[in-house]
Protein backbone atom coordinates (compact mmCIF):
# COMPACT_ATOMS: atom_id res chain seq x y z
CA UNK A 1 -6.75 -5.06 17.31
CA UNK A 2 -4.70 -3.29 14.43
CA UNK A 3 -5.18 -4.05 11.34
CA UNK A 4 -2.79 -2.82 8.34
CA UNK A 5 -4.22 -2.43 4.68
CA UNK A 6 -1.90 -1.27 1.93
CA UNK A 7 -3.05 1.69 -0.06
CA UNK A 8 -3.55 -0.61 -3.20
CA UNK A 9 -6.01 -3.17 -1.63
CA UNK A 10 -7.71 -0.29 0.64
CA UNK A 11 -8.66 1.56 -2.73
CA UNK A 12 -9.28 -1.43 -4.41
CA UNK A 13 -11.80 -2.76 -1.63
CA UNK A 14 -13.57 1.01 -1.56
CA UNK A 15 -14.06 0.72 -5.02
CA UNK A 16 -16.29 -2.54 -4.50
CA UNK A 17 -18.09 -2.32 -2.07
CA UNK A 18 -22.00 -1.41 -2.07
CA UNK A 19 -22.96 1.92 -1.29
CA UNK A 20 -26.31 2.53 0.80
CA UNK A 21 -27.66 -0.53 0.19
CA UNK A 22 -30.13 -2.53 2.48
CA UNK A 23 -27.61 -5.12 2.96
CA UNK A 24 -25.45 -3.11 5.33
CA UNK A 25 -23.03 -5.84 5.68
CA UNK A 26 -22.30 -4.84 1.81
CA UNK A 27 -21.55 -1.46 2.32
CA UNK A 28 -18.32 -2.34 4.61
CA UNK A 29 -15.14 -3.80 3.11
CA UNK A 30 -14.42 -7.70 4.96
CA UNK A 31 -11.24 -8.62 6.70
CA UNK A 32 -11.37 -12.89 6.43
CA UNK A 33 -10.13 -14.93 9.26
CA UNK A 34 -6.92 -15.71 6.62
CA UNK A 35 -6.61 -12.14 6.48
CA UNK A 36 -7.40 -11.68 2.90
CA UNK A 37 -9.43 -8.10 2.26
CA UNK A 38 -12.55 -8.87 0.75
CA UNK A 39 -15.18 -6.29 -0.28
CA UNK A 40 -18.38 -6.56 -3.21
CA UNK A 41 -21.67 -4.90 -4.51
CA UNK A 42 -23.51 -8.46 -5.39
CA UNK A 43 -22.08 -7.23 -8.78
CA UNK A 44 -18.84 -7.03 -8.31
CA UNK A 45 -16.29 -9.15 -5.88
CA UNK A 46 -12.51 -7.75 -4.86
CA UNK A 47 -10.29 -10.12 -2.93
CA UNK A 48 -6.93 -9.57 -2.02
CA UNK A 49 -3.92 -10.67 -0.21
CA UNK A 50 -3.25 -10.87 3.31
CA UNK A 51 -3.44 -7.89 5.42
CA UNK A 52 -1.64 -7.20 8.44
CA UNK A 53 -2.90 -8.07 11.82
CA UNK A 54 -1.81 -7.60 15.57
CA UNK A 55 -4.24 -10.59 16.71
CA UNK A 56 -5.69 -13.65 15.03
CA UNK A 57 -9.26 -13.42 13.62
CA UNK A 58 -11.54 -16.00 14.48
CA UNK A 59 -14.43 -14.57 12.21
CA UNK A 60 -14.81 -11.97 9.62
CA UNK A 61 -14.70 -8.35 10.49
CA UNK A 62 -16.75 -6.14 8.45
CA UNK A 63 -15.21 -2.73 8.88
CA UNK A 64 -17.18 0.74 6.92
CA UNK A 65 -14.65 3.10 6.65
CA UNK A 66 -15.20 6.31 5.02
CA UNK A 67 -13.35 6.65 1.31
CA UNK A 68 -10.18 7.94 2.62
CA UNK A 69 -9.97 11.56 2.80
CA UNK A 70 -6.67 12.05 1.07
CA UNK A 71 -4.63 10.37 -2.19
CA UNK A 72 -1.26 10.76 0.19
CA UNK A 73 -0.50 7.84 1.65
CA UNK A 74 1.18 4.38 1.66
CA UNK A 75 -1.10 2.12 3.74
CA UNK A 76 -3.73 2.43 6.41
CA UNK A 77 -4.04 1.28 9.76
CA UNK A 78 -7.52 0.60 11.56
CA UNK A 79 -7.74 -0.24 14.84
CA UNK A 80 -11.37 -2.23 15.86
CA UNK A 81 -11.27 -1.19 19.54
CA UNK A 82 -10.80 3.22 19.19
CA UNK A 83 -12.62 2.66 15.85
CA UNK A 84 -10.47 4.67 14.12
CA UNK A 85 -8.22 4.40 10.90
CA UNK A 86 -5.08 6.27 10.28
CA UNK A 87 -3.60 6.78 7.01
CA UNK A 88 0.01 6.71 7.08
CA UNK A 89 2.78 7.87 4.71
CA UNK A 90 5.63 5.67 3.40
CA UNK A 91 8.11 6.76 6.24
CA UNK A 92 4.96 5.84 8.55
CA UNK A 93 4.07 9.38 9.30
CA UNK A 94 0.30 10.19 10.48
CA UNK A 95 -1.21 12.14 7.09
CA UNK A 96 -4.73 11.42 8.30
CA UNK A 97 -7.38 10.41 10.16
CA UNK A 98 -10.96 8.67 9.73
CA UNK A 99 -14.04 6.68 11.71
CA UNK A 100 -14.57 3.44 11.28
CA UNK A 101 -17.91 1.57 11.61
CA UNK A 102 -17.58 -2.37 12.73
CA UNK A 103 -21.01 -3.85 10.94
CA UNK A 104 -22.63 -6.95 11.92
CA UNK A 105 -23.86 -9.55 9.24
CA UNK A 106 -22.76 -12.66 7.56
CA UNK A 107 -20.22 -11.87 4.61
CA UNK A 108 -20.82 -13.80 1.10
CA UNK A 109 -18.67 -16.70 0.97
CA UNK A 110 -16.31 -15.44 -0.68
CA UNK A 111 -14.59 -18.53 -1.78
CA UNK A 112 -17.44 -20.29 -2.81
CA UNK A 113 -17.51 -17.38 -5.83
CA UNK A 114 -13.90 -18.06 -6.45
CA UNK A 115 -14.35 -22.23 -6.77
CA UNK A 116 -16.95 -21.57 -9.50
CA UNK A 117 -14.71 -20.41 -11.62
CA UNK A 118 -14.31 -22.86 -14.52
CA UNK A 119 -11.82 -21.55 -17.11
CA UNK A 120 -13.93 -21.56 -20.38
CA UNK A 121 -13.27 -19.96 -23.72
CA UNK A 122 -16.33 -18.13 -25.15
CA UNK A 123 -16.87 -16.24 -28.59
CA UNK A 124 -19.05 -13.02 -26.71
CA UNK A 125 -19.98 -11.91 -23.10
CA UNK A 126 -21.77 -9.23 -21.70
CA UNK A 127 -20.72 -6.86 -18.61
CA UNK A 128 -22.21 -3.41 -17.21
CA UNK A 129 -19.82 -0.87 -18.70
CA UNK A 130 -19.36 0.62 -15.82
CA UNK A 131 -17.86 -2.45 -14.11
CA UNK A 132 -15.26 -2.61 -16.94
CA UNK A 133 -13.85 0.97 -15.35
CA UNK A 134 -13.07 -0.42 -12.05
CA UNK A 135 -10.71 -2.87 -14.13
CA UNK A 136 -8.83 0.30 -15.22
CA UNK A 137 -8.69 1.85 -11.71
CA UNK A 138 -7.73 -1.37 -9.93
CA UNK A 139 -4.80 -1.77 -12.31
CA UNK A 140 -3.88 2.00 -12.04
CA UNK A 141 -3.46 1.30 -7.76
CA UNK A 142 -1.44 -1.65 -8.41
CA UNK A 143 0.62 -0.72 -11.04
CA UNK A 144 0.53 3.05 -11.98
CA UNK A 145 3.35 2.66 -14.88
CA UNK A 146 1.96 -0.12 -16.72
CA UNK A 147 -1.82 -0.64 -14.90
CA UNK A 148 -1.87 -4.40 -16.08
CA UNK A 149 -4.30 -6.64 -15.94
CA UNK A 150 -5.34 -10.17 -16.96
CA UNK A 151 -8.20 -11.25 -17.36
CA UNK A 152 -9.55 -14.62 -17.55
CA UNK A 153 -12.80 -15.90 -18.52
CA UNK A 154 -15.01 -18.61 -17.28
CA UNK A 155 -17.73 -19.19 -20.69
CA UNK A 156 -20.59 -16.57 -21.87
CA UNK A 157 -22.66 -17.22 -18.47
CA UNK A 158 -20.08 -17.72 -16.26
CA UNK A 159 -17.84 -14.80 -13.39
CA UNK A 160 -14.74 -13.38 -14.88
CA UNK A 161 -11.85 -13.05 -13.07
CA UNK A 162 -9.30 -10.31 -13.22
CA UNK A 163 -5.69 -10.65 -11.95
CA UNK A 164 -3.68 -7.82 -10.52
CA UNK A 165 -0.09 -7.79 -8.93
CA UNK A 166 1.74 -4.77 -7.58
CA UNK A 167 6.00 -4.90 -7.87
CA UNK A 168 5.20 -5.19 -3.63
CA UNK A 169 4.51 -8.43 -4.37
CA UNK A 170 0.72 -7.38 -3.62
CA UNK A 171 -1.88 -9.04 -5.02
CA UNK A 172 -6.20 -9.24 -5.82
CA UNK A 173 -8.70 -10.49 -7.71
CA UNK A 174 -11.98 -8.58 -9.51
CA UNK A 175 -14.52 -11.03 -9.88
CA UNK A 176 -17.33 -9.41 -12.51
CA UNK A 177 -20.31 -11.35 -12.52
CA UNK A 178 -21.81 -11.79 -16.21
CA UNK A 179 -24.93 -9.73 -17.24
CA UNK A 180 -28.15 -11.21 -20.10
CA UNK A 181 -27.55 -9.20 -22.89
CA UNK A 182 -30.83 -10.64 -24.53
């Protein structure tokens, strides 16, 4: 099976996913069975739009594929049964190639994040710092020009969702879960 990521929610999946943790199932980014690209830390949640695929997919694929090895290119294509991904250039050329790891595990339900989101207004909430960044380099692969972003808020205790949308008509969500600042 071939599956096509564009650059945008490749990057923006690699940016979210956990890195040598225990949970190896975390460390890959998830293709659902509606093709959205899903990917998180247990801090951190990216999902985005449909991906392209040669053959239906009856249950999420966890694929770990190494952070790509170049910045040149327009979209990737990974293909479950060579394990392999090629990165490819807008005019579709070849600019590189990468491994890719199929892990077992069950993926977080990712929509069961997404339905507790209950648009709140709040005076104050807290977030690890470093969280905020991924905001900025999200809406820098989506939008390079204007690197937009909106941001919506669910109450002090509650996940905060971030909007992005790429003039492809591309789009994802950054889910940031809340942190005590107590």
């Amino acid at each position: 099976m071939n599956i096509k990521i564009s650059k945008a929610l490749f990057e923006s999946a690699q940016l979210c996913r956990a890195r040598n943790d225990v949970r190896g199932h975390l460390c890959g980014i998830a293709i659902l069975p509606d093709l959205r690209i899903a990917a998180t830390n247990g801090h951190v949640l990216f999902v985005g739009d449909k991906v392209e695929c040669s053959n239906p997919i009856r249950e999420t694929v966890i694929l770990d594929v190494q952070k790509s090895p170049t910045q040149r290119y327009d979209h990737v294509v990974i293909n479950t049964k060579t394990l392999g991904a090629t990165f490819r250039d807008k005019s579709n050329n070849s600019v590189c190639l990468s491994l890719v790891e199929v892990v077992s595990g069950a993926y977080p339900d990712v929509d069961k994040v997404l339905s507790s989101f209950k648009k709140t207004p709040t005076d104050s909430i807290g977030f690890n710092s470093s969280y905020l960044l991924i905001i900025g380099k999200i809406g820098k692969l989506f939008n390079p020009r204007w690197m937009s972003a909106n941001i919506l808020l669910s109450g002090k205790e509650g996940v905060t969702i971030t909007e992005f949308s790429s003039n492809e008509r591309i789009n994802g969500k950054l889910i940031i879960m809340p942190m005590r600042l107590d």
